[in-house]
C-alpha atoms as a PDB file:
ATOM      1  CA  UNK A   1       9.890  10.587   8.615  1.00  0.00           C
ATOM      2  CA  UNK A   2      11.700   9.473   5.457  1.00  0.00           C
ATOM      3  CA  UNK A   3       9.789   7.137   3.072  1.00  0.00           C
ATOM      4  CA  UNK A   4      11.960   4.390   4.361  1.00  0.00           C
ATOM      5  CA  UNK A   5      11.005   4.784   7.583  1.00  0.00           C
ATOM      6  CA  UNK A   6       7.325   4.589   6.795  1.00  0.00           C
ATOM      7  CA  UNK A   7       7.639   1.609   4.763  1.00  0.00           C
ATOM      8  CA  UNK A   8       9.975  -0.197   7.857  1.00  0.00           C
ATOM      9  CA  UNK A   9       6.812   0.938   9.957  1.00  0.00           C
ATOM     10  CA  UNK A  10       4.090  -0.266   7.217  1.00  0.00           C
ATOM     11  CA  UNK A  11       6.377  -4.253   6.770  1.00  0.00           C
ATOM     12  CA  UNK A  12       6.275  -4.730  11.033  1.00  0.00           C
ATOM     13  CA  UNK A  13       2.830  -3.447  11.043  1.00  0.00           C
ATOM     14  CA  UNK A  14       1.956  -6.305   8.272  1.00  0.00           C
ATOM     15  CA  UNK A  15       3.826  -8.717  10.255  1.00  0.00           C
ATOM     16  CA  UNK A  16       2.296  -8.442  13.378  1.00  0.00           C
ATOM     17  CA  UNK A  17      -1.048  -8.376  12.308  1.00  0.00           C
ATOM     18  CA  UNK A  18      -0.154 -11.574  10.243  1.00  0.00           C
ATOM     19  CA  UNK A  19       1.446 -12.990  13.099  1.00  0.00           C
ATOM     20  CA  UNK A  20      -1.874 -12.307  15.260  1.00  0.00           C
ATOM     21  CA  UNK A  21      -4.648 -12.475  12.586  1.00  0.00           C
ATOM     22  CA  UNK A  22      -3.440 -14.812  10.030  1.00  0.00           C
ATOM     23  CA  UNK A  23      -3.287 -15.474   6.331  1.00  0.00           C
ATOM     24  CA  UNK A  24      -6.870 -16.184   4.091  1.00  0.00           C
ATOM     25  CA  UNK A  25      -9.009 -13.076   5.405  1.00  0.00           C
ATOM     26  CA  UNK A  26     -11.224 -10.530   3.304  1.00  0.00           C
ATOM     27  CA  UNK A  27      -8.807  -7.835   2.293  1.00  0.00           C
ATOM     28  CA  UNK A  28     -10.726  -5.148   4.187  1.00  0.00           C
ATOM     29  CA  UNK A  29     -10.122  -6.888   7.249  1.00  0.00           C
ATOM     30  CA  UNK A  30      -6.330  -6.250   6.760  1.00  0.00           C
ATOM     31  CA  UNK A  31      -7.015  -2.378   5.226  1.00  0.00           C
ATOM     32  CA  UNK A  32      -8.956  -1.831   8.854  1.00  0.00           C
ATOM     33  CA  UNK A  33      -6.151  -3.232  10.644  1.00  0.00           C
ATOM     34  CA  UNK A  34      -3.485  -1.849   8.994  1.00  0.00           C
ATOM     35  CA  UNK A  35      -5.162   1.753   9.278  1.00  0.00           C
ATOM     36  CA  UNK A  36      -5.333   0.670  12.978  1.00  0.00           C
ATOM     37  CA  UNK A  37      -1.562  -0.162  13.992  1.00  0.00           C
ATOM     38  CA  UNK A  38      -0.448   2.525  12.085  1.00  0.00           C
ATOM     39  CA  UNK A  39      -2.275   5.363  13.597  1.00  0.00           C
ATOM     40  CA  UNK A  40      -1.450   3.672  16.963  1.00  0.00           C
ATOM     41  CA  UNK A  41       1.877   4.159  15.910  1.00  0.00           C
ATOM     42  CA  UNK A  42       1.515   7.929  14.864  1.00  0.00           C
ATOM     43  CA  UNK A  43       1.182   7.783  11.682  1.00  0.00           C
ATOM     44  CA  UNK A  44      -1.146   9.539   9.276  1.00  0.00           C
ATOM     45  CA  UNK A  45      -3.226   7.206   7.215  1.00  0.00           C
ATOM     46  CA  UNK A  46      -5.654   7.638   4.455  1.00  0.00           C
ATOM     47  CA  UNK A  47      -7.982   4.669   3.385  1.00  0.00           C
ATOM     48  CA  UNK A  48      -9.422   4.522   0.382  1.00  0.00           C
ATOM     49  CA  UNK A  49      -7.842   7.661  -0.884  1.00  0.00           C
ATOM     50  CA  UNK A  50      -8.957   8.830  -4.081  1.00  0.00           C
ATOM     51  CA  UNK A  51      -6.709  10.135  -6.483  1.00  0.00           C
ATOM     52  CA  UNK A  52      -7.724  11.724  -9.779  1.00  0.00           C
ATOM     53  CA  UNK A  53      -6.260  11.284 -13.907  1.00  0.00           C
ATOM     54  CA  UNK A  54      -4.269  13.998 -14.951  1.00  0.00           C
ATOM     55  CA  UNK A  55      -4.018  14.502 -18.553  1.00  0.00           C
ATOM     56  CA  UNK A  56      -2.833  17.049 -20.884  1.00  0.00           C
ATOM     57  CA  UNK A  57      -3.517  19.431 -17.651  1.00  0.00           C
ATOM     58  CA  UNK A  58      -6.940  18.560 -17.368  1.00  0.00           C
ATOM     59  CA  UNK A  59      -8.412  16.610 -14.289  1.00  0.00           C
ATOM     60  CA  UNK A  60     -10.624  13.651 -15.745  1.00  0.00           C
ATOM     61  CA  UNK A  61     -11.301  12.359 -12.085  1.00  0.00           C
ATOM     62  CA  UNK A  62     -10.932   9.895 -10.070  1.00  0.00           C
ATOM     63  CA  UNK A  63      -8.864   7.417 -11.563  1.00  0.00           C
ATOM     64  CA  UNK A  64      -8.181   5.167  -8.678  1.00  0.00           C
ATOM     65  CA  UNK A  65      -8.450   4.854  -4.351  1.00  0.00           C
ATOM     66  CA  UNK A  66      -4.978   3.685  -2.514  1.00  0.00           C
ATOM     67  CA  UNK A  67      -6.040   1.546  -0.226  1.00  0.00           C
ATOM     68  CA  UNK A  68      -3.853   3.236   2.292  1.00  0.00           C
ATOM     69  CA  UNK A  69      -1.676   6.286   1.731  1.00  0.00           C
ATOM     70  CA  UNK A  70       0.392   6.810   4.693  1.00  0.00           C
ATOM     71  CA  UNK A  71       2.306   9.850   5.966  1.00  0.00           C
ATOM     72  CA  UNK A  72       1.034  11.367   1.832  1.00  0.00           C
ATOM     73  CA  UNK A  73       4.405   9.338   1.310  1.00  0.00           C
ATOM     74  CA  UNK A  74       4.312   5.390   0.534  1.00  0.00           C
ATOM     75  CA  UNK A  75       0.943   3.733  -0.793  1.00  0.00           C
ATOM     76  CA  UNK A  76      -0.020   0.159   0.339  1.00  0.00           C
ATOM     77  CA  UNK A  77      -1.682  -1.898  -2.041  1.00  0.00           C
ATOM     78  CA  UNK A  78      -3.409  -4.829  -0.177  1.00  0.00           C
ATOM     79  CA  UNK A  79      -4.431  -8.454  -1.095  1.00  0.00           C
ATOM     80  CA  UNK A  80      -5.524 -11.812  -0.043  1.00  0.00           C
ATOM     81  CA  UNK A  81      -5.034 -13.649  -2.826  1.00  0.00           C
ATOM     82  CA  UNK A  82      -3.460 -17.200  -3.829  1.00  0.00           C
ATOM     83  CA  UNK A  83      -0.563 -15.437  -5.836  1.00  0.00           C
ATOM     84  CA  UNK A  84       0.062 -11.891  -6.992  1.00  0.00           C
ATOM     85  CA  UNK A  85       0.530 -11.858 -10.714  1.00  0.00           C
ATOM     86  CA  UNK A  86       2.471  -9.213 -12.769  1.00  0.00           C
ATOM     87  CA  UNK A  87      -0.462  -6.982 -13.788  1.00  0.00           C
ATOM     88  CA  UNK A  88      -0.641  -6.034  -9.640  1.00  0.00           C
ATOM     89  CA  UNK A  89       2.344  -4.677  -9.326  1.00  0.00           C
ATOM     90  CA  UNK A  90       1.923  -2.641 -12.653  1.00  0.00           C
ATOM     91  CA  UNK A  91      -1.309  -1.702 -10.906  1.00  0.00           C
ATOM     92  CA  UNK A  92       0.646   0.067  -7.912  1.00  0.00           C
ATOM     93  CA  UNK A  93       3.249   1.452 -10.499  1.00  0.00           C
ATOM     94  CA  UNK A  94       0.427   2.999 -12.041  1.00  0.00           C
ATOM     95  CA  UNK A  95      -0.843   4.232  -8.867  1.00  0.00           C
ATOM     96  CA  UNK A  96       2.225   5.383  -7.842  1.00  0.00           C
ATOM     97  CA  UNK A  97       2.632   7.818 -11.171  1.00  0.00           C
ATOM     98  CA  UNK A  98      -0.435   8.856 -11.359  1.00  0.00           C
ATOM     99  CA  UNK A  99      -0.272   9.892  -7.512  1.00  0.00           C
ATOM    100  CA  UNK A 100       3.442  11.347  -8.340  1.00  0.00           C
ATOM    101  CA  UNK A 101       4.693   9.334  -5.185  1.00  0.00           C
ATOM    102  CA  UNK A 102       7.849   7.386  -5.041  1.00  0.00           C
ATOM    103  CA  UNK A 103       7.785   4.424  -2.826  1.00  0.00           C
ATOM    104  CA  UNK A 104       4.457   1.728  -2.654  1.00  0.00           C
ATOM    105  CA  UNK A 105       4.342  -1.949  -1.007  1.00  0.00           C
ATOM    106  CA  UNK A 106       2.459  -4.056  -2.297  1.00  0.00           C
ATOM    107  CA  UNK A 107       1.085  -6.701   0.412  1.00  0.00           C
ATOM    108  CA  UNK A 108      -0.310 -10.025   0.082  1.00  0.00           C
ATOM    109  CA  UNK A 109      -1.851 -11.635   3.047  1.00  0.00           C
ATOM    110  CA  UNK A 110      -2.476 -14.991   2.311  1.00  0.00           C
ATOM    111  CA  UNK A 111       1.276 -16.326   2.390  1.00  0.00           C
ATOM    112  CA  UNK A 112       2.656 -18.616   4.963  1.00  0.00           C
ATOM    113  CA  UNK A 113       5.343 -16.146   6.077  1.00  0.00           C
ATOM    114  CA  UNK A 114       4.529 -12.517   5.179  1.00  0.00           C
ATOM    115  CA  UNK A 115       7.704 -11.392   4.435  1.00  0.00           C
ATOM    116  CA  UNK A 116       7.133 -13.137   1.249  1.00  0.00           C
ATOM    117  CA  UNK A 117       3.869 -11.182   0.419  1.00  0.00           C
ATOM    118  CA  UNK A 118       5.274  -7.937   0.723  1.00  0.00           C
ATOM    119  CA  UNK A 119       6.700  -6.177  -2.915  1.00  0.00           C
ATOM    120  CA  UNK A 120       8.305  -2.923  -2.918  1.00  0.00           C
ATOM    121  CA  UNK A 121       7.990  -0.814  -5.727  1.00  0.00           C
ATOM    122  CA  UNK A 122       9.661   2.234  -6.560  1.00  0.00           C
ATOM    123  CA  UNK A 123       8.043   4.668  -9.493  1.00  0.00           C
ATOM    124  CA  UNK A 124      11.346   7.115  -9.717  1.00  0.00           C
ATOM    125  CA  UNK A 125      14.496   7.479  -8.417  1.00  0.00           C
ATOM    126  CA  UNK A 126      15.883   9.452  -5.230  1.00  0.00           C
ATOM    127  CA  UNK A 127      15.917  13.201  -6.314  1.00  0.00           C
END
């Protein structure tokens, strides 16, 4: 599966669990669901996926846990908050280099109509 084709799974995923569950709940609600629908569909998912610092060669860590990484191709950044703010989508850019993946959504629950909590974000171009 292309990254696209993960992410297309990941947005209908989001929607019908929004469409069943609702806006307003705890974000690991959503991460458990999420995790859910998508292995129901196939899909290899990792929750809470820790990924280390890299720097100058040297391996400082764990810098940060994806909430999901699915198919080791797109990470999902989840929330439940009243609005997501500019520092949260440098948060999954961040993620996304540090990770060295391409493709992350980021995906806020609490909206009316999901389609308008869901952010793509892209850390490099197509090789």
């Amino acid at each position: 599966m292309t990254e696209n084709e993960v992410a297309r799974e990941i947005v209908d995923a989001a929607y019908k669990i929004h469409t069943t569950l609702g806006p307003s709940l705890l974000e690991s609600v959503y991460e458990a669901t999420m995790a859910y629908e998508l292995t129901k569909r196939g899909l290899h998912v990792l929750r809470q996926h820790p990924v280390p610092v890299v720097y100058n060669n040297i391996h400082l860590g764990e810098g940060f846990r994806a909430d999901l990484l699915v198919e080791h191709k797109v990470i999902v950044e989840l929330k439940s908050i009243d609005a997501v703010a500019p520092v949260h989508k440098k948060q999954v850019l961040t993620y996304l280099k540090l990770a060295d993946e391409r493709l992350g959504l980021l995906i806020n629950f609490n909206t009316d109509l999901i389609k308008n909590g869901i952010i793509r974000l892209v850390n490099r171009p197509e090789d």
